[in-house]
Structure formats: C-alpha cells, structure tokens
C-alpha atoms as a PDB file:
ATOM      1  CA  UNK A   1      18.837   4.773 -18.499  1.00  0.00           C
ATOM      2  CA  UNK A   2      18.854   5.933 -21.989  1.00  0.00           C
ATOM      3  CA  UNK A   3      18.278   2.213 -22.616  1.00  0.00           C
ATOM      4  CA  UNK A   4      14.970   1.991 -21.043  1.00  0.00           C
ATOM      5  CA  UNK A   5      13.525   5.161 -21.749  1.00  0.00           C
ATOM      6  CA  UNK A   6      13.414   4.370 -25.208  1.00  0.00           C
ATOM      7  CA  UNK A   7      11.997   1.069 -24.419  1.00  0.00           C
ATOM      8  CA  UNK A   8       9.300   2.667 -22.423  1.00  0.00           C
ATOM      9  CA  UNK A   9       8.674   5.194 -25.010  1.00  0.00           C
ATOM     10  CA  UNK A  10       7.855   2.433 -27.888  1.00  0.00           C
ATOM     11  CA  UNK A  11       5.777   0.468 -24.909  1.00  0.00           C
ATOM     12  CA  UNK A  12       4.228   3.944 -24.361  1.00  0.00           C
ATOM     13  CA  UNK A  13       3.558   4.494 -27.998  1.00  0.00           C
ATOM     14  CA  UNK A  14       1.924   1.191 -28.705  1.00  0.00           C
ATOM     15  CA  UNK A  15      -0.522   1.662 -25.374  1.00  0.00           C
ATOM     16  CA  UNK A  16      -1.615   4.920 -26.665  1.00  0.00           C
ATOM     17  CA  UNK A  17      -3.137   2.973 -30.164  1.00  0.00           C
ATOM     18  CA  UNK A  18      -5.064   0.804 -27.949  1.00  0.00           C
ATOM     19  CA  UNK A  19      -8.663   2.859 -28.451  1.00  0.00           C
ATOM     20  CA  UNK A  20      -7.893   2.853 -32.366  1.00  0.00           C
ATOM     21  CA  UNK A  21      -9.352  -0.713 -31.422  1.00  0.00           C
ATOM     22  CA  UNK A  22     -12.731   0.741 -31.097  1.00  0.00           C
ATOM     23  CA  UNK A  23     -14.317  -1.730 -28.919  1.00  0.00           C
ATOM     24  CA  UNK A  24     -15.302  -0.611 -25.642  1.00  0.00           C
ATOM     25  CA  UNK A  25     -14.444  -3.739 -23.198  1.00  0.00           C
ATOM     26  CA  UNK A  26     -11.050  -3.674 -24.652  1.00  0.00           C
ATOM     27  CA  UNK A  27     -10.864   0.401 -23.951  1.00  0.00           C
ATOM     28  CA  UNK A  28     -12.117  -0.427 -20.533  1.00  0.00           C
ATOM     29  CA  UNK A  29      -9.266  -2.819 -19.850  1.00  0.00           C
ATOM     30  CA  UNK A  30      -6.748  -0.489 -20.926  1.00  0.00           C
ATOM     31  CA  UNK A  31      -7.953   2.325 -18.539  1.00  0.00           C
ATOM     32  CA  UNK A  32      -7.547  -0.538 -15.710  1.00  0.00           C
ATOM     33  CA  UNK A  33      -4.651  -1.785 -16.194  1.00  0.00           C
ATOM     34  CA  UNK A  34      -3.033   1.601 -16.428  1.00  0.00           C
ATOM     35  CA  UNK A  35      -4.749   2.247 -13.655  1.00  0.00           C
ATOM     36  CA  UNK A  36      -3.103  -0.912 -12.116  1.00  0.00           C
ATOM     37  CA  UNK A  37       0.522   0.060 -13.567  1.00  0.00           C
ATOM     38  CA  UNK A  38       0.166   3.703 -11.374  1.00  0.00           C
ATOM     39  CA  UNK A  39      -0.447   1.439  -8.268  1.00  0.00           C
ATOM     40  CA  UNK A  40       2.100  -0.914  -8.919  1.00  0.00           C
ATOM     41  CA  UNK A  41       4.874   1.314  -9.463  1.00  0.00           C
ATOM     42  CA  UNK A  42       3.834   3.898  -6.756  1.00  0.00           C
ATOM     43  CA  UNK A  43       3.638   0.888  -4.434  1.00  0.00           C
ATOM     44  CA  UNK A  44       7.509  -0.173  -6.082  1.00  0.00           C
ATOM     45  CA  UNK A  45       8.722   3.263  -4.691  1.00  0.00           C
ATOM     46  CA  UNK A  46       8.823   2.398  -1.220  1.00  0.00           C
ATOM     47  CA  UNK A  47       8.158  -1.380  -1.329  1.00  0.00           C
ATOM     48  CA  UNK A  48      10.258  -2.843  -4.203  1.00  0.00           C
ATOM     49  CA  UNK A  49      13.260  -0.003  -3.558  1.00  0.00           C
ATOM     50  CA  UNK A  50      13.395   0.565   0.124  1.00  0.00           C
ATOM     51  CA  UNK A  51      11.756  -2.934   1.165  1.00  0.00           C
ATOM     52  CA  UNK A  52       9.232  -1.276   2.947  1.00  0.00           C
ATOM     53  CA  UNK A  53       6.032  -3.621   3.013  1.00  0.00           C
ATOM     54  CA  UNK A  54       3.363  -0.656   2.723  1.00  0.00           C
ATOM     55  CA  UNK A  55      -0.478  -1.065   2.456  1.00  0.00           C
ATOM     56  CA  UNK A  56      -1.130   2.628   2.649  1.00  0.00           C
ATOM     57  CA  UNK A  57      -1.761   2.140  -1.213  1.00  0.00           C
ATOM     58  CA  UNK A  58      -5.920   2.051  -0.255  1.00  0.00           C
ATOM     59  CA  UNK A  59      -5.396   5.184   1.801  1.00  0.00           C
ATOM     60  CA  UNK A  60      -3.779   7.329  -0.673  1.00  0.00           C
ATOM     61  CA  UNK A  61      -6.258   6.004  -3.183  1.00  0.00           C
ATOM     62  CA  UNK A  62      -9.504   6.808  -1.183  1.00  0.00           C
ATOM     63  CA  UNK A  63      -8.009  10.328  -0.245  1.00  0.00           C
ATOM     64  CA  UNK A  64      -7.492  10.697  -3.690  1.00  0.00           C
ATOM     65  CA  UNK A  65     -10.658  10.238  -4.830  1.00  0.00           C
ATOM     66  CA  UNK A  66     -12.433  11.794  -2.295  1.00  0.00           C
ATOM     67  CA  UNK A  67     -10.540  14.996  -2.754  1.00  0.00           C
ATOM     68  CA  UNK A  68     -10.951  15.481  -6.076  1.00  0.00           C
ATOM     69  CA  UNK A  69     -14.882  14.631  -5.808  1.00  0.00           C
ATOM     70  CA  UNK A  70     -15.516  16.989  -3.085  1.00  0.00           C
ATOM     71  CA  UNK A  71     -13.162  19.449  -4.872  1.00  0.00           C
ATOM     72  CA  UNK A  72     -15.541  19.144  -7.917  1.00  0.00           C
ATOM     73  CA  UNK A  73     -18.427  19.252  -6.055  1.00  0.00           C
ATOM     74  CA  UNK A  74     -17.229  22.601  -5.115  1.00  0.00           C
ATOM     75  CA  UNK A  75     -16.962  23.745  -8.093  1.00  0.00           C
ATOM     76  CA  UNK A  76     -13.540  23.221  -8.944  1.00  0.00           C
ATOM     77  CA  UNK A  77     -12.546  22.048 -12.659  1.00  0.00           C
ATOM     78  CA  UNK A  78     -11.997  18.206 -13.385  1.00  0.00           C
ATOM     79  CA  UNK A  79      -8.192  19.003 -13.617  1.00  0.00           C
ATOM     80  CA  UNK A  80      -7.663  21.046 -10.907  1.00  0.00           C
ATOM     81  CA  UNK A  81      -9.454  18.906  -8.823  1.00  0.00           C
ATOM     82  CA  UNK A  82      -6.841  15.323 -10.280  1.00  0.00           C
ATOM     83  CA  UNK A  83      -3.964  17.658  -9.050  1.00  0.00           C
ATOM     84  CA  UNK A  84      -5.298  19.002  -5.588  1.00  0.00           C
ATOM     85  CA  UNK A  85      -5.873  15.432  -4.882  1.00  0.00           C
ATOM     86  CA  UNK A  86      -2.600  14.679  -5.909  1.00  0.00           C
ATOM     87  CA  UNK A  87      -1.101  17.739  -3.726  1.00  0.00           C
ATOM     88  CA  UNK A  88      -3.199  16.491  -1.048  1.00  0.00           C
ATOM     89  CA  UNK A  89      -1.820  12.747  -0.898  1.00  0.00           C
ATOM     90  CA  UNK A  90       1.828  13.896  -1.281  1.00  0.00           C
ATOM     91  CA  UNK A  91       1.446  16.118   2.037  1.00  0.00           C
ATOM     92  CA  UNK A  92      -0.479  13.119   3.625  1.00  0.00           C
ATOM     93  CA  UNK A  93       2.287  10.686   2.870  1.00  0.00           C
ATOM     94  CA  UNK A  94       4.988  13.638   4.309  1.00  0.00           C
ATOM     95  CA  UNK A  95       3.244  13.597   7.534  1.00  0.00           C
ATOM     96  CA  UNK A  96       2.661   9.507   7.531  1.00  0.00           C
ATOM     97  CA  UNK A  97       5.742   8.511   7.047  1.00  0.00           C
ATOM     98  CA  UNK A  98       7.427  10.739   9.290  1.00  0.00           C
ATOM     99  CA  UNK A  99       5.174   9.306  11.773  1.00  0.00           C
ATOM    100  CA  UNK A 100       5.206   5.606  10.441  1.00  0.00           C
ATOM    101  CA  UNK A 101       8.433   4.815   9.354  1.00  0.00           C
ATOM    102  CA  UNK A 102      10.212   4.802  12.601  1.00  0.00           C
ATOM    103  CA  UNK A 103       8.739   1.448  12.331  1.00  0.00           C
ATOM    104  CA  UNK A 104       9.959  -1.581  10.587  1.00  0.00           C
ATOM    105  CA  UNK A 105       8.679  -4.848   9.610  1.00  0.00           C
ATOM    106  CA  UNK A 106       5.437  -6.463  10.247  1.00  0.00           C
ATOM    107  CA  UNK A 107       5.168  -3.718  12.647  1.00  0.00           C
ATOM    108  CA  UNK A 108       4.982  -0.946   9.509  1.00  0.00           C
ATOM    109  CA  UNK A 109       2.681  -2.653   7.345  1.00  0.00           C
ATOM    110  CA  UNK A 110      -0.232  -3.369  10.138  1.00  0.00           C
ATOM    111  CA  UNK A 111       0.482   0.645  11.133  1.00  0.00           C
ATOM    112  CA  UNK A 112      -0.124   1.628   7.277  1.00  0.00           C
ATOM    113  CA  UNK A 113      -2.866  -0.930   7.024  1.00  0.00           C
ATOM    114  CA  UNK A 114      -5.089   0.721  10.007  1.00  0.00           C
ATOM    115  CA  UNK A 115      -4.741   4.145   8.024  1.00  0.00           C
ATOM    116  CA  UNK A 116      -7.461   3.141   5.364  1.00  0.00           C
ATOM    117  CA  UNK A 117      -9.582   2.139   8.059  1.00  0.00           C
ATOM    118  CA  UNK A 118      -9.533   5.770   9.850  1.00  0.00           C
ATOM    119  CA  UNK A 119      -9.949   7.190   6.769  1.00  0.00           C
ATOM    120  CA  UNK A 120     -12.578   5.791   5.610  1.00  0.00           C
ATOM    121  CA  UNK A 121     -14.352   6.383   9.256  1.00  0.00           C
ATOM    122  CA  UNK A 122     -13.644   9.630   9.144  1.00  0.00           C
ATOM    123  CA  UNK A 123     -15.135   9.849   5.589  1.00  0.00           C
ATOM    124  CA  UNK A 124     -18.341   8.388   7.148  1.00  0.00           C
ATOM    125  CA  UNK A 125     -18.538  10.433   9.642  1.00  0.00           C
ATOM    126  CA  UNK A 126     -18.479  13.761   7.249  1.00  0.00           C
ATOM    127  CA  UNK A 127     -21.793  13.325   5.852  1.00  0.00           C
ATOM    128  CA  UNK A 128     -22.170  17.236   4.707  1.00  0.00           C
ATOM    129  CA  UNK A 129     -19.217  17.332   2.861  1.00  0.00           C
ATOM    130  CA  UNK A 130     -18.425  14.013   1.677  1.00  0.00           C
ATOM    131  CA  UNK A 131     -21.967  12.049   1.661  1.00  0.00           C
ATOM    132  CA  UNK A 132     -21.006   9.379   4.363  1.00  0.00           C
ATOM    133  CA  UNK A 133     -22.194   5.884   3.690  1.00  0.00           C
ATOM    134  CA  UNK A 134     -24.282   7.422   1.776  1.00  0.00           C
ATOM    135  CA  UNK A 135     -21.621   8.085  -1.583  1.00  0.00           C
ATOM    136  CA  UNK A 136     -20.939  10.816  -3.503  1.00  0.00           C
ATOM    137  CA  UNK A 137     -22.016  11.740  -7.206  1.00  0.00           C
ATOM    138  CA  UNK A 138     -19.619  13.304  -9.318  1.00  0.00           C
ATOM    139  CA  UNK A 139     -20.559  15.816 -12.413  1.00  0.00           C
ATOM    140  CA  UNK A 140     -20.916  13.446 -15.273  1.00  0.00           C
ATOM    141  CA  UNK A 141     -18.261  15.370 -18.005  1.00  0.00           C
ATOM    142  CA  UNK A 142     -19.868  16.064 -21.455  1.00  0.00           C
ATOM    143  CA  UNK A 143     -18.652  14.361 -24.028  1.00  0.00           C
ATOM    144  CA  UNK A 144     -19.382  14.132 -27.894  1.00  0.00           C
ATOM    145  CA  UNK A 145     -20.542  10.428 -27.145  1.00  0.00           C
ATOM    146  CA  UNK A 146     -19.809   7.779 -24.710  1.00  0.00           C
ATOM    147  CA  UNK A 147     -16.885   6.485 -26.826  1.00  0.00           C
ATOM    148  CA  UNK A 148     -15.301   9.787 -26.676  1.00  0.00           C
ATOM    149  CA  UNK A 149     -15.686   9.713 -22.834  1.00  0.00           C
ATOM    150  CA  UNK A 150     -13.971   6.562 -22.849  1.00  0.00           C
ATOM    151  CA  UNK A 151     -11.069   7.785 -24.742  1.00  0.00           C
ATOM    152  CA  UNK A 152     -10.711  10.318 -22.424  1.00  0.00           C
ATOM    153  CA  UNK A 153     -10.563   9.081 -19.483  1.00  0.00           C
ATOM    154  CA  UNK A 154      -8.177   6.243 -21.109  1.00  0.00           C
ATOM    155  CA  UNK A 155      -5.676   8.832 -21.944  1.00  0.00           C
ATOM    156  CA  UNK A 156      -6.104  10.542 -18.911  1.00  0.00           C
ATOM    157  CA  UNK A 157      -4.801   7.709 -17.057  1.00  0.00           C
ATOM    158  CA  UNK A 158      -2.397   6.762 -19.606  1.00  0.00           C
ATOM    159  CA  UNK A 159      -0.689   9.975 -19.294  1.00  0.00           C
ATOM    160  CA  UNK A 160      -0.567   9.690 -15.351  1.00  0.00           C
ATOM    161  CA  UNK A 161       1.157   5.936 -16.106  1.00  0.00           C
ATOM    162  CA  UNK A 162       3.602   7.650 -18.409  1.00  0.00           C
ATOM    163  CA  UNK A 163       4.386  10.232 -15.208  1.00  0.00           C
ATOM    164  CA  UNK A 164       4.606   7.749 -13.323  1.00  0.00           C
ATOM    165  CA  UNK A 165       7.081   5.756 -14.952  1.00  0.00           C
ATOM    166  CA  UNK A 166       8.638   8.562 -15.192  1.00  0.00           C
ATOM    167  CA  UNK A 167       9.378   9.267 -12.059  1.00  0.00           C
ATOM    168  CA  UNK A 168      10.135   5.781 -11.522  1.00  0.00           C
ATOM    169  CA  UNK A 169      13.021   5.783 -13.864  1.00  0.00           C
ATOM    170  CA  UNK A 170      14.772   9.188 -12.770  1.00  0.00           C
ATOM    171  CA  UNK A 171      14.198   7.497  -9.008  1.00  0.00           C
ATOM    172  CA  UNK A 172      16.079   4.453 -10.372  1.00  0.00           C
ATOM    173  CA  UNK A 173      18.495   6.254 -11.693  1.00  0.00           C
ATOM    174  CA  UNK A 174      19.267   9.033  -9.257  1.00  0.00           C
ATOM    175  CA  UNK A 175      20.650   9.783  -5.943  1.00  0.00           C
ATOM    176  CA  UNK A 176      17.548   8.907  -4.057  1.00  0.00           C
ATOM    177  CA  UNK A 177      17.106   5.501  -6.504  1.00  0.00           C
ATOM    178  CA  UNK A 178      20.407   4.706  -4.214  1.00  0.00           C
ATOM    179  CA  UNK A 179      19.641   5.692  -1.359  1.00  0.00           C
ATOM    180  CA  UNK A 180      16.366   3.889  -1.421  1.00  0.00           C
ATOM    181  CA  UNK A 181      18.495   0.337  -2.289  1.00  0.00           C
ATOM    182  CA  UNK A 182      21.086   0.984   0.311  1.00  0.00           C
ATOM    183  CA  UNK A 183      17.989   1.435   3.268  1.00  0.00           C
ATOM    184  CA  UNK A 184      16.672  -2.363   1.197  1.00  0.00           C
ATOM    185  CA  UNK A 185      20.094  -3.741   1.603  1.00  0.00           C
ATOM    186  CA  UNK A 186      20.921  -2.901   5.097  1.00  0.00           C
ATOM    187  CA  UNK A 187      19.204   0.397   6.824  1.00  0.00           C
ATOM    188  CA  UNK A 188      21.515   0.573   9.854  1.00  0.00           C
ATOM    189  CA  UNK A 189      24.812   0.209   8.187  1.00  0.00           C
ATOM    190  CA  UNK A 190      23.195   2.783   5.375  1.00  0.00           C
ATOM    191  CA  UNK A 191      22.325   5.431   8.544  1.00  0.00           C
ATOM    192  CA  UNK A 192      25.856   4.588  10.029  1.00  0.00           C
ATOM    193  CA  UNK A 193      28.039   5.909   6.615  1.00  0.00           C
ATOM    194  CA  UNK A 194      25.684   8.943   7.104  1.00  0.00           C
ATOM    195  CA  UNK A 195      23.015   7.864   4.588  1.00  0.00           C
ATOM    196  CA  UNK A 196      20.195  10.287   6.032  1.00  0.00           C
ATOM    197  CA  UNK A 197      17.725   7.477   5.802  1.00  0.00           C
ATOM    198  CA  UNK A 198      14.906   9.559   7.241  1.00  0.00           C
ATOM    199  CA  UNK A 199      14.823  11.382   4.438  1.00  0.00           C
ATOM    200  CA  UNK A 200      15.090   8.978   1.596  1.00  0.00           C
ATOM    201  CA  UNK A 201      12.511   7.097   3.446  1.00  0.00           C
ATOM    202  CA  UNK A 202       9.831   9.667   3.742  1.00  0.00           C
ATOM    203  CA  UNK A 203      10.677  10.715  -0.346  1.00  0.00           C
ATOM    204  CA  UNK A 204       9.943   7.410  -1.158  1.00  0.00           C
ATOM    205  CA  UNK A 205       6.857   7.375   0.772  1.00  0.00           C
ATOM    206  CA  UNK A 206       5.708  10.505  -0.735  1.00  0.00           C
ATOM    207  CA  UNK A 207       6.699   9.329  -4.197  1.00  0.00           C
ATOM    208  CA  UNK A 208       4.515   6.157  -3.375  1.00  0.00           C
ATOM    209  CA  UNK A 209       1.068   8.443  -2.488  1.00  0.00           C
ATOM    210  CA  UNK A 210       1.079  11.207  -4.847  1.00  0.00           C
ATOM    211  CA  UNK A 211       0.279   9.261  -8.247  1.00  0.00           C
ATOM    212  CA  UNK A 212      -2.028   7.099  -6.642  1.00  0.00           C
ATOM    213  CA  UNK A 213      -4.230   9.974  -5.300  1.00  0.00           C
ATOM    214  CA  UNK A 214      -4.297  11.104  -8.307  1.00  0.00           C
ATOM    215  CA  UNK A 215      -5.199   8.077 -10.081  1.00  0.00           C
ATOM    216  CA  UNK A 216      -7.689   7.977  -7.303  1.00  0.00           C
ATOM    217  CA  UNK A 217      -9.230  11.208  -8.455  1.00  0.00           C
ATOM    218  CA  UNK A 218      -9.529  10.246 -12.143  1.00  0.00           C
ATOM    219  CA  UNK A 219     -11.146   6.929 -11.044  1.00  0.00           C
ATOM    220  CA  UNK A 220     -13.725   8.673  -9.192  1.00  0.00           C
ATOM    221  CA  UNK A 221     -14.357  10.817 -12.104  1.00  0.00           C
ATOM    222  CA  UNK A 222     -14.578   8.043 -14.542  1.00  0.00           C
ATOM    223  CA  UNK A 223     -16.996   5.812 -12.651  1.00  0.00           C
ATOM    224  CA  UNK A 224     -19.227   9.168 -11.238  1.00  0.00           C
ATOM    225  CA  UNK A 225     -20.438   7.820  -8.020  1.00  0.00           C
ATOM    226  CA  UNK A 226     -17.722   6.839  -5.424  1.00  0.00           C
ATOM    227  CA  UNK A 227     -18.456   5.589  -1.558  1.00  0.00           C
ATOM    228  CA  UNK A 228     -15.900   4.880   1.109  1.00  0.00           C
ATOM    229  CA  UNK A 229     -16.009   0.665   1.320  1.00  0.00           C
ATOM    230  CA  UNK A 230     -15.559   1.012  -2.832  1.00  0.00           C
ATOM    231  CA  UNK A 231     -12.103   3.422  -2.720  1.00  0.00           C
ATOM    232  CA  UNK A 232     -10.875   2.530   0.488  1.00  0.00           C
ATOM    233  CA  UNK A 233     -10.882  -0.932  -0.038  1.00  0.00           C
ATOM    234  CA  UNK A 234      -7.884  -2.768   1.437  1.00  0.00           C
ATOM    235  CA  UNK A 235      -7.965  -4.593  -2.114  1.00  0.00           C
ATOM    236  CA  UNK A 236      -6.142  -1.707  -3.537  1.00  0.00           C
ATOM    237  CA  UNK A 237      -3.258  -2.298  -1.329  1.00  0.00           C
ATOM    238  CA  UNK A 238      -3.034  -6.406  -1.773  1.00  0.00           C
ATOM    239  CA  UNK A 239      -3.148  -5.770  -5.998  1.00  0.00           C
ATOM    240  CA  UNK A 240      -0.637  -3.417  -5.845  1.00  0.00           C
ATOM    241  CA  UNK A 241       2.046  -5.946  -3.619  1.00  0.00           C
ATOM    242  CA  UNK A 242       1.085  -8.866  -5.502  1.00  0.00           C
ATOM    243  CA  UNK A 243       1.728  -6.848  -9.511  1.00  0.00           C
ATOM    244  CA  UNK A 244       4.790  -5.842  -8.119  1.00  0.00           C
ATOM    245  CA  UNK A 245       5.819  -9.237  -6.489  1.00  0.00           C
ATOM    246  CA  UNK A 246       4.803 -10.672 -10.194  1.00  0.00           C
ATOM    247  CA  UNK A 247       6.458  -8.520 -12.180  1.00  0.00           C
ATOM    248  CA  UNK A 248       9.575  -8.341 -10.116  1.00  0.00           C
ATOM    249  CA  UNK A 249      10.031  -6.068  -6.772  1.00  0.00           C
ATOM    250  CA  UNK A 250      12.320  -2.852  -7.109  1.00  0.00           C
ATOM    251  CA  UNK A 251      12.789  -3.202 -11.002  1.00  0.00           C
ATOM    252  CA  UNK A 252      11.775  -0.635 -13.748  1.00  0.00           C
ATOM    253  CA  UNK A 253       9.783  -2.487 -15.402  1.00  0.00           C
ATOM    254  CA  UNK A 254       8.392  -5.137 -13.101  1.00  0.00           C
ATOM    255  CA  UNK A 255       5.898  -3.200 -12.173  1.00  0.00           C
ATOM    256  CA  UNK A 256       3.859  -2.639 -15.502  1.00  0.00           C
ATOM    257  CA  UNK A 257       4.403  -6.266 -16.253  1.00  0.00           C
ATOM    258  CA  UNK A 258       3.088  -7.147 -13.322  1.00  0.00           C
ATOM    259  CA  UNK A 259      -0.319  -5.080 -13.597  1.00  0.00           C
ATOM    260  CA  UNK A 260      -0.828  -6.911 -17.396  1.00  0.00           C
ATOM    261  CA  UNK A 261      -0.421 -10.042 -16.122  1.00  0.00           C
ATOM    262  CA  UNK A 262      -2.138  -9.854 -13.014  1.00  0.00           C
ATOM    263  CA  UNK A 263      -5.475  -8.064 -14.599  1.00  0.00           C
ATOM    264  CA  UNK A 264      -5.431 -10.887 -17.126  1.00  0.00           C
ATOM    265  CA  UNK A 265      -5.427 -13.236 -13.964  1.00  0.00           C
ATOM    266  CA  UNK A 266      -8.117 -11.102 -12.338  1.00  0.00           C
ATOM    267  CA  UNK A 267     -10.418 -11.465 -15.297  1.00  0.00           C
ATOM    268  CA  UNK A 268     -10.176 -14.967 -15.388  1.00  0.00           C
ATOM    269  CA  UNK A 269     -10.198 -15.470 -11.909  1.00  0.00           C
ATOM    270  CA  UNK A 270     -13.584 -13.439 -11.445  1.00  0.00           C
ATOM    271  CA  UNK A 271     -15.440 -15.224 -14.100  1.00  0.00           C
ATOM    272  CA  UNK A 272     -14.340 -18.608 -13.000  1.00  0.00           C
ATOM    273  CA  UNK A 273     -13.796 -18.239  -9.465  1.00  0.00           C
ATOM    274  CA  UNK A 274     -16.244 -15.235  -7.969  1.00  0.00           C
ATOM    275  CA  UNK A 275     -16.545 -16.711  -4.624  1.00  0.00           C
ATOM    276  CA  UNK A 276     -12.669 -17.591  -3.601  1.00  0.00           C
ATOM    277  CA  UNK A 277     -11.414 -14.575  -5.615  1.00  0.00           C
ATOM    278  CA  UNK A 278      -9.486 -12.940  -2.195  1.00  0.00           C
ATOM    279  CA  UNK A 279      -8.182 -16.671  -1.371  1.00  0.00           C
ATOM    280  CA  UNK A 280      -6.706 -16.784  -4.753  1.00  0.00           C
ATOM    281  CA  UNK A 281      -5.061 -13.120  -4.448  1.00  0.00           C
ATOM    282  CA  UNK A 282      -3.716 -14.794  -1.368  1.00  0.00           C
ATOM    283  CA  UNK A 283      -2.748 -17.809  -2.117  1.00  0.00           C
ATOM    284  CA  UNK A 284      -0.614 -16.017  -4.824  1.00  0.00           C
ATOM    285  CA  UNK A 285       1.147 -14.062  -2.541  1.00  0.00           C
ATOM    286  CA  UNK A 286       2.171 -17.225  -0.493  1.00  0.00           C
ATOM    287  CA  UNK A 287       3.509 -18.899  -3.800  1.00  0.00           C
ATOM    288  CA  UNK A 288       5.071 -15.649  -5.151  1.00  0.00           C
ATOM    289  CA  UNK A 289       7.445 -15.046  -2.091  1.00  0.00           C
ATOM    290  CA  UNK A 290       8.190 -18.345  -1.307  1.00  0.00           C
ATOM    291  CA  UNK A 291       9.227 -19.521  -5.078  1.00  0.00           C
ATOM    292  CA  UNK A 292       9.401 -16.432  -7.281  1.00  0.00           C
ATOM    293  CA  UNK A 293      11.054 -13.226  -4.819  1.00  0.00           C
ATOM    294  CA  UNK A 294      12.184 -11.604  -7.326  1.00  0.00           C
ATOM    295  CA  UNK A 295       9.459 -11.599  -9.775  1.00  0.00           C
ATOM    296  CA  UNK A 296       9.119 -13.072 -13.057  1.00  0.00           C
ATOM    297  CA  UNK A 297      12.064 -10.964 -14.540  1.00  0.00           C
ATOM    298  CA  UNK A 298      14.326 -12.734 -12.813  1.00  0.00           C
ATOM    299  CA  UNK A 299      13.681 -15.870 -14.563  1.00  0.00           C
ATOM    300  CA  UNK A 300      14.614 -14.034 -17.670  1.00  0.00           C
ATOM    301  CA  UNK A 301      18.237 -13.056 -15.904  1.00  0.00           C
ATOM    302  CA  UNK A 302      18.410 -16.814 -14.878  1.00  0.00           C
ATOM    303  CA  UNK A 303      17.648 -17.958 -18.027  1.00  0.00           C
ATOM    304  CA  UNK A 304      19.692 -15.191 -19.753  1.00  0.00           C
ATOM    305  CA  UNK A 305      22.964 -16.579 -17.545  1.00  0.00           C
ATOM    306  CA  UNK A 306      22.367 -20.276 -19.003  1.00  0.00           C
ATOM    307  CA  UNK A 307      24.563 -21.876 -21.639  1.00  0.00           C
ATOM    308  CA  UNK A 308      23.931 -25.155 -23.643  1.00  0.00           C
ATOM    309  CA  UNK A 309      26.353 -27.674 -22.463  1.00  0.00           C
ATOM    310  CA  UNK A 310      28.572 -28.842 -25.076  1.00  0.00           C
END
C-alpha cells in the first residue's frame, strides 16, 4: 500500500502542474480526463472488485448534477451544493442496491441501465424545479478572468480524483477491498463461510455513486447550463466500463490509465470518425473482453514474468 500511495502522490503531483501549461485546450483536457478517472474508478468499485457489470454510472451522474444545480439555484453555495449532491447519490445508491443487487448478471446491468432512463423522466417531468426539457442555468462563478475559472474548476476536479483514489486504495487494501474480491471470485461460496455479501455489495455500490454525483455537480457547474439527455446520457456509463476494461478491471491503477488512454482515443476518434463514434466505443468493448480481460496492465505482468531464453 505504502508502495502505491507514493506512486500516486508523484502522479498526483505532476497532474496538479498541468495549468502551469497555460494553454486552455490542454487545461480543458485535464479537467476531462480527471473527470473520466472519478468515473472510472467509481465504476472499478463495484465492477472491477465485486464483478458487478453496473451502468448506474449515468444515473448517479445526472442526480449529481441536477442536485447540485437545483441546490444552487436555491441559493445554496457552489460547495455545499458538490457535497449535497454527493450525500444525495450515496443514499440513492444505499437504496438501489439493496433493491438491485439481489440480481446478478445480465439481469443487474439491464436493471441499473433502466434507472437513468426514470431519472431522467422524472427530471422532465419537474419542470418548476428542475426546468424539464427545457435545461437548467447555473450561476456563472466570478472569477478574476476566464483562465482563472479554468484553473478552478481543474483543481476542483483534481482534488475529487485524488479522493477518489483515495478511497480506492484504502478499499483495496481493507476489509471490504476483500470482501469485494471474494463476492468476484465466487459469491455463494463467499455467503456460505459467512461473508455477509449483502453488505459488501451495497458498500461497494455506494462507494461507486457518491464521487460520481459529485463529479456530476462540478460538471454542471463548470459547463453552466445542464439538461437531462446531456447528464443522463447512457454514454457516461459505456466510458466508464470501457476505461476500466482498458486500463485493467479491479486494479489500483487501471482505472486512471484507462481514462488517459481512452480520452486520447476519444479525441481522435471524434475528429476522424464523428459519425460511427458509439460503434467504435462498441466495437472496443467486443475486442477488450474477448482479447485483453484484464486490461492493459496485465500485459505488463505477462511481460514482467518473461525471460530471454538462453
């Protein structure tokens, strides 16, 4: 552990120069990507350690965001408002999974895909309070200048990545890291030695919604104007399985490698390749579980293993 905290606190450090770069594409692509890494490794929590395929990741997201708009729209400050929506996806994710993960299989991941959908209905349907189809503006923050806005926000999500990793690596490392890995390996013979996998279940599950609502939050305050097709959109979920699946399922760091690489793939993919963009996303899914499982840190162990003959 001690190993890869210190790892993660050099990655950290080097992240955190990024807007000494001064350009602001580059600043913009660092507030993604970290947004990206929070996804990925919230996702990890109950997909990568307990094997649970989830797609609640565009549910948690949109409540997020939503929250902490309405929130400010009441009057509530910018912070206040990230960690309500935070609070507020962590009890949502209590109450889902103790409803959803009695299932298993392909029969859990079309349950956790419908919840985005209801969501975001019901999000159309509040028109008073949330703006229905219509959107939602946000206050616009004030700022010295637009690059200072930038900077903000960029450290704002780079210090919910850095929680989130956080919380990722005491998970690994922990009782519940276990328990998680036993419920992968083999749930019923975990609940027959008295694992109580209900509850290391629904943990995870909670663990996998409350950075991403707030991440949801601080996107909705970075881009000012939110509506429900843009933060509920079942994208979210699909990014988040295939970074992880890239990176390497269940690892620490597979999940922040897998956000770089796969926003470096998005970019090119969208200038390129705007009109089969979701076929690609899906064709690398196909291609990731049939050849590479384990991610691409596991070519690194493979290759690690090999000697030179001779």
């Amino acid at each position: 552990m001690k190993r890869d905290a210190t790892i993660a606190a050099a990655l950290f450090a080097l992240i955190a120069l990024l807007p000494l770069a001064g350009e602001a594409y580059w600043m913009r692509l660092g507030t993604i990507v970290l947004m990206y890494g929070v996804l990925a490794m919230s996702w990890n929590f109950i997909g990568g350690m307990a094997g649970y395929p989830s797609f609640a990741v565009a549910a948690f997201f949109g409540l997020g965001a939503y929250t902490g708009a309405v929130a400010q729209k009441l009057g509530l400050p910018m912070g206040l408002a990230w960690a309500g929506a935070g609070l507020m996806a962590l009890a949502f994710a209590v109450l889902l999974g103790l409803a959803l993960l009695r299932l298993r299989g392909h029969y859990f991941a079309i349950a956790s895909l419908v919840v985005a959908e209801v969501l975001r209905e019901l999000v159309n349907a509040a028109t008073g309070l949330t703006g229905g189809g219509m959107g939602l503006n946000l206050p616009i923050p004030t700022m010295a200048s637009v690059d200072a806005q930038a900077r903000f926000f960029f450290y704002a999500m780079f210090g919910l990545a850095a929680l989130t990793f956080a919380a990722t690596l005491a998970t690994t490392y922990s009782k519940l890291g276990f328990g998680l890995r036993c419920i992968r390996q083999n749930e019923s013979a975990a609940d027959m030695l008295g694992v109580d996998t209900t509850f290391y279940k629904v943990s995870g599950f909670a663990l996998s919604g409350v950075f991403v609502g707030m991440a949801g939050a601080v996107y909705a305050s970075w881009v000012y104007y939110i509506e429900p097709p843009d933060v509920f959109d079942v994208l979210f979920s699909v990014k988040a399985i295939v970074m992880v699946l890239l990176g390497g399922a269940g690892s620490v760091f597979g999940p922040l490698i897998g956000a770089a690489l796969f926003l470096g793939l998005e970019e090119l993919v969208w200038r390129n390749y705007l009109e089969v963009h979701t076929g690609v996303l899906g064709l690398m899914i196909v291609v990731l579980v049939l050849f590479l499982p384990k991610g691409l840190l596991s070519l690194s162990q493979r290759f690690g293993h090999w000697r030179p003959m001779g």
